[in-house]
PDB file of N, CA and C in Angstrom:
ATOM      1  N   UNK A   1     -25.923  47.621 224.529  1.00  0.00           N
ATOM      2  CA  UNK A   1     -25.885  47.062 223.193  1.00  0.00           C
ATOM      3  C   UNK A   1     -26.243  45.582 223.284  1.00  0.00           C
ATOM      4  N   UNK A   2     -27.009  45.064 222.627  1.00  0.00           N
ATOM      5  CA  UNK A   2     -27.191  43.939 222.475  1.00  0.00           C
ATOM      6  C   UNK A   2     -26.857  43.158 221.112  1.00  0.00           C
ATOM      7  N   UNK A   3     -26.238  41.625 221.225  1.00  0.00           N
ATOM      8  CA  UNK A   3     -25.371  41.605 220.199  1.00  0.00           C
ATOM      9  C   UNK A   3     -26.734  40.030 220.510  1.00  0.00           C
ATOM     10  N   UNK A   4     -26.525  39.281 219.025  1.00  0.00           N
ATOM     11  CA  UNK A   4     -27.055  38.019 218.357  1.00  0.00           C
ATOM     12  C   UNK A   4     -25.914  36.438 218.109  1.00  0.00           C
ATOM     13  N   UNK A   5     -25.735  36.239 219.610  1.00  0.00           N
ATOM     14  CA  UNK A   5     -25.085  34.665 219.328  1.00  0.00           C
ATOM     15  C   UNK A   5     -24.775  33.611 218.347  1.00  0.00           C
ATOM     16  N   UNK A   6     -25.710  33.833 217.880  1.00  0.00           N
ATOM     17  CA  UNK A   6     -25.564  32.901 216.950  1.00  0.00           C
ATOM     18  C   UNK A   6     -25.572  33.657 215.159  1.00  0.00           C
ATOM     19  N   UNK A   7     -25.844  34.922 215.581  1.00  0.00           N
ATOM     20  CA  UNK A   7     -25.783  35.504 214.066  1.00  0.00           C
ATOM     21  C   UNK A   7     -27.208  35.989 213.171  1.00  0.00           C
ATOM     22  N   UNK A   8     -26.424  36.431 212.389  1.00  0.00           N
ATOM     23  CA  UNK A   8     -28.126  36.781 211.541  1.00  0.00           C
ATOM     24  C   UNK A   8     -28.616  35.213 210.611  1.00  0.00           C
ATOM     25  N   UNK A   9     -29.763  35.419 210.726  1.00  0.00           N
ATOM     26  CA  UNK A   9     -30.181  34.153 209.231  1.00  0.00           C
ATOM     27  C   UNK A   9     -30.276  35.390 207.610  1.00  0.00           C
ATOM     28  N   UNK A  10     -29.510  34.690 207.087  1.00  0.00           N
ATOM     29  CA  UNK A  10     -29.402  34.906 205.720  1.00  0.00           C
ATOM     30  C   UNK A  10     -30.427  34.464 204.678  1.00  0.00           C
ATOM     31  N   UNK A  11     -30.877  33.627 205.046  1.00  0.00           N
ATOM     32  CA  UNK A  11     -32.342  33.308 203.905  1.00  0.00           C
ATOM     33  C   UNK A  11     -33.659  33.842 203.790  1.00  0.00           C
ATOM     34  N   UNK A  12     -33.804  33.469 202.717  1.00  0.00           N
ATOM     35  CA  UNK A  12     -34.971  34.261 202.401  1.00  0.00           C
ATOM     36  C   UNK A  12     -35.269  35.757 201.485  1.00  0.00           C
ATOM     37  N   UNK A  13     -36.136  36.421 201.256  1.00  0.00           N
ATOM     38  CA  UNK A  13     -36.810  37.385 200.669  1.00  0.00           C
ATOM     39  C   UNK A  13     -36.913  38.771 201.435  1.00  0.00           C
ATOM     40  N   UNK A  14     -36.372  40.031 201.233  1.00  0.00           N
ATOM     41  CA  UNK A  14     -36.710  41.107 201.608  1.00  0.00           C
ATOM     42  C   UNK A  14     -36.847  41.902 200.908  1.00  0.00           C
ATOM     43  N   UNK A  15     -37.648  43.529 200.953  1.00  0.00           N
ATOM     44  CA  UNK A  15     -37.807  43.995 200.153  1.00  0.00           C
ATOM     45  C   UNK A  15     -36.433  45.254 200.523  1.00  0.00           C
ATOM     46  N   UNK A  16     -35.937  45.573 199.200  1.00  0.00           N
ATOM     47  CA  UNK A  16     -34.727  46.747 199.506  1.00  0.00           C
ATOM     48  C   UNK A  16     -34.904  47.533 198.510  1.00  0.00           C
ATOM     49  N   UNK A  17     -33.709  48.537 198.477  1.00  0.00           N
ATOM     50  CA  UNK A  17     -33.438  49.442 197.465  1.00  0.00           C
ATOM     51  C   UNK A  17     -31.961  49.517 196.964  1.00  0.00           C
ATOM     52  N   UNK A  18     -32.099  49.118 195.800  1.00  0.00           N
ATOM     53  CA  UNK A  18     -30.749  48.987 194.741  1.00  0.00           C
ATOM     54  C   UNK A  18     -30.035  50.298 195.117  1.00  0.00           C
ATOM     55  N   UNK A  19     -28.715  50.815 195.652  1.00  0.00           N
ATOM     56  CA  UNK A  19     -28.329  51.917 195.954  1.00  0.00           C
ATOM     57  C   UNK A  19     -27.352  52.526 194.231  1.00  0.00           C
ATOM     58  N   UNK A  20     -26.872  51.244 193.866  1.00  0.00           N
ATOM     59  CA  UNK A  20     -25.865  50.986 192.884  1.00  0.00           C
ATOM     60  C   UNK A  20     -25.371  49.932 192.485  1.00  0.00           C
ATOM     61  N   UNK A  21     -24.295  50.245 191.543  1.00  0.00           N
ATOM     62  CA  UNK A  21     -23.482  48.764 190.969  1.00  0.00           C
ATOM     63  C   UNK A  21     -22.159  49.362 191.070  1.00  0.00           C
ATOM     64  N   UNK A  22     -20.820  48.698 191.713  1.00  0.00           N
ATOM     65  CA  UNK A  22     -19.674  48.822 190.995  1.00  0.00           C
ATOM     66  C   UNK A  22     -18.722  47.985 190.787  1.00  0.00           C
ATOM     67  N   UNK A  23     -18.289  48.265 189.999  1.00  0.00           N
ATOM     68  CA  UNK A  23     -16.713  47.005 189.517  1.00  0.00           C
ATOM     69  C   UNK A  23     -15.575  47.433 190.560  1.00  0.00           C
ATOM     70  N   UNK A  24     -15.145  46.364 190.561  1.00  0.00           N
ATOM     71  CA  UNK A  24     -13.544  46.259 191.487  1.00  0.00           C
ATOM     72  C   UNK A  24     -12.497  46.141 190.735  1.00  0.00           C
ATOM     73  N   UNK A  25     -11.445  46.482 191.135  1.00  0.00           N
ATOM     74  CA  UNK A  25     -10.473  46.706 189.891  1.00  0.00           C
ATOM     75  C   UNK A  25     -10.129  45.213 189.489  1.00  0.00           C
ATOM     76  N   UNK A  26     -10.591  44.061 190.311  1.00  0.00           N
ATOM     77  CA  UNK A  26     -10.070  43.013 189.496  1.00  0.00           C
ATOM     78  C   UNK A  26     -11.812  42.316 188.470  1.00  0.00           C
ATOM     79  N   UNK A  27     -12.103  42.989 188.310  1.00  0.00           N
ATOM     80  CA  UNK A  27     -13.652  43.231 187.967  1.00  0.00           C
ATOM     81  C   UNK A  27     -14.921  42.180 188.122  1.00  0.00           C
ATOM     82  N   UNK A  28     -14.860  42.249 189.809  1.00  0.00           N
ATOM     83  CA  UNK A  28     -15.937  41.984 190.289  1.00  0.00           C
ATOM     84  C   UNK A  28     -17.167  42.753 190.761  1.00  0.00           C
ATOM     85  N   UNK A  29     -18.261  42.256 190.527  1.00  0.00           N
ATOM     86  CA  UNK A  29     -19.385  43.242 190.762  1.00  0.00           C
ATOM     87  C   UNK A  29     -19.897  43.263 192.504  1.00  0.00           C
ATOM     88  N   UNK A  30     -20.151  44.740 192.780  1.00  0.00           N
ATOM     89  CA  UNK A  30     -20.799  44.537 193.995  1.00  0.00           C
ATOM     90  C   UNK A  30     -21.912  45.954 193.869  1.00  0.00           C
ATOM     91  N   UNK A  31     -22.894  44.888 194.175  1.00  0.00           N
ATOM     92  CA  UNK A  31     -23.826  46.417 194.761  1.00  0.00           C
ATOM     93  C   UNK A  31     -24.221  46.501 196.416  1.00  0.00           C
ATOM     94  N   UNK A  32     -25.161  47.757 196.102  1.00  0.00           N
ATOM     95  CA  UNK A  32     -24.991  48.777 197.689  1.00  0.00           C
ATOM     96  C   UNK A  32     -26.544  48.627 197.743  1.00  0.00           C
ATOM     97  N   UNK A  33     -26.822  48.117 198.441  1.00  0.00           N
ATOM     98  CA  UNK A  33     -28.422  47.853 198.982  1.00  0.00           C
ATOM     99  C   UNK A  33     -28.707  48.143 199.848  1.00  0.00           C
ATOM    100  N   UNK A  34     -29.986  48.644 200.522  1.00  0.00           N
ATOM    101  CA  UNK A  34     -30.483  48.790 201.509  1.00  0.00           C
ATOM    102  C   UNK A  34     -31.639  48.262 201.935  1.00  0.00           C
ATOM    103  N   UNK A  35     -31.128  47.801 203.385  1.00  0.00           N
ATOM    104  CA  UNK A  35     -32.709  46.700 203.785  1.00  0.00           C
ATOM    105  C   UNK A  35     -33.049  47.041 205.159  1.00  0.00           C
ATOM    106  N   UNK A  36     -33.790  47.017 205.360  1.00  0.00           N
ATOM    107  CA  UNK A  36     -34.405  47.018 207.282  1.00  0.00           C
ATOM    108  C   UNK A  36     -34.045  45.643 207.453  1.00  0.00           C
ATOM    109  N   UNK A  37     -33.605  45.071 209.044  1.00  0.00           N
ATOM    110  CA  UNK A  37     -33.125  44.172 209.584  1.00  0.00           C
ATOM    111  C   UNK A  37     -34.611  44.323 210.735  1.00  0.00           C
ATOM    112  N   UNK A  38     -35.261  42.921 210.694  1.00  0.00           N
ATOM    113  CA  UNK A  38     -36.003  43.132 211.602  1.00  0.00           C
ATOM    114  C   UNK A  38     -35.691  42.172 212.649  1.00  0.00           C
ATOM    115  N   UNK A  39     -36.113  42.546 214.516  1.00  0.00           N
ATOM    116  CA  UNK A  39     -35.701  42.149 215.258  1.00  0.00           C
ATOM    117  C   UNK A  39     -36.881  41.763 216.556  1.00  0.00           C
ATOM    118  N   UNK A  40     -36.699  41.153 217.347  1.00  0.00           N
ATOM    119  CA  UNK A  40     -37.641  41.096 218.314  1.00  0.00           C
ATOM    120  C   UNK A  40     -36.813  40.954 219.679  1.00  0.00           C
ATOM    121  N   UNK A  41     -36.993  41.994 220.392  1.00  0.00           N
ATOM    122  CA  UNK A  41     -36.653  42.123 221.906  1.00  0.00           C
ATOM    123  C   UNK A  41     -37.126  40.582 222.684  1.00  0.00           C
ATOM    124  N   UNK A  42     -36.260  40.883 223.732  1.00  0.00           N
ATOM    125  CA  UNK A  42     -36.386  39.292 224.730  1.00  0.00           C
ATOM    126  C   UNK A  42     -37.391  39.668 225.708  1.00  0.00           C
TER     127      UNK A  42
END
């Protein structure tokens, strides 16, 4: 397994797919997305 030191970068633009929307009982919104994570071997 190979793990990322320092973490993923969060910025920027990808393309996904909206899975859903739902409320939380204290009614906050969260949706369910799906994205490819792309990576490059050492």
């Amino acid at each position: 397994m190979y793990t990322v030191p320092d973490g993923l970068g969060k910025k920027g633009q990808v393309k996904g797919q909206l899975g859903g929307w739902f409320r939380s009982a204290k009614g906050d919104w969260f949706a369910v997305v799906g994205y490819d994570i792309r990576y490059a071997d050492r």
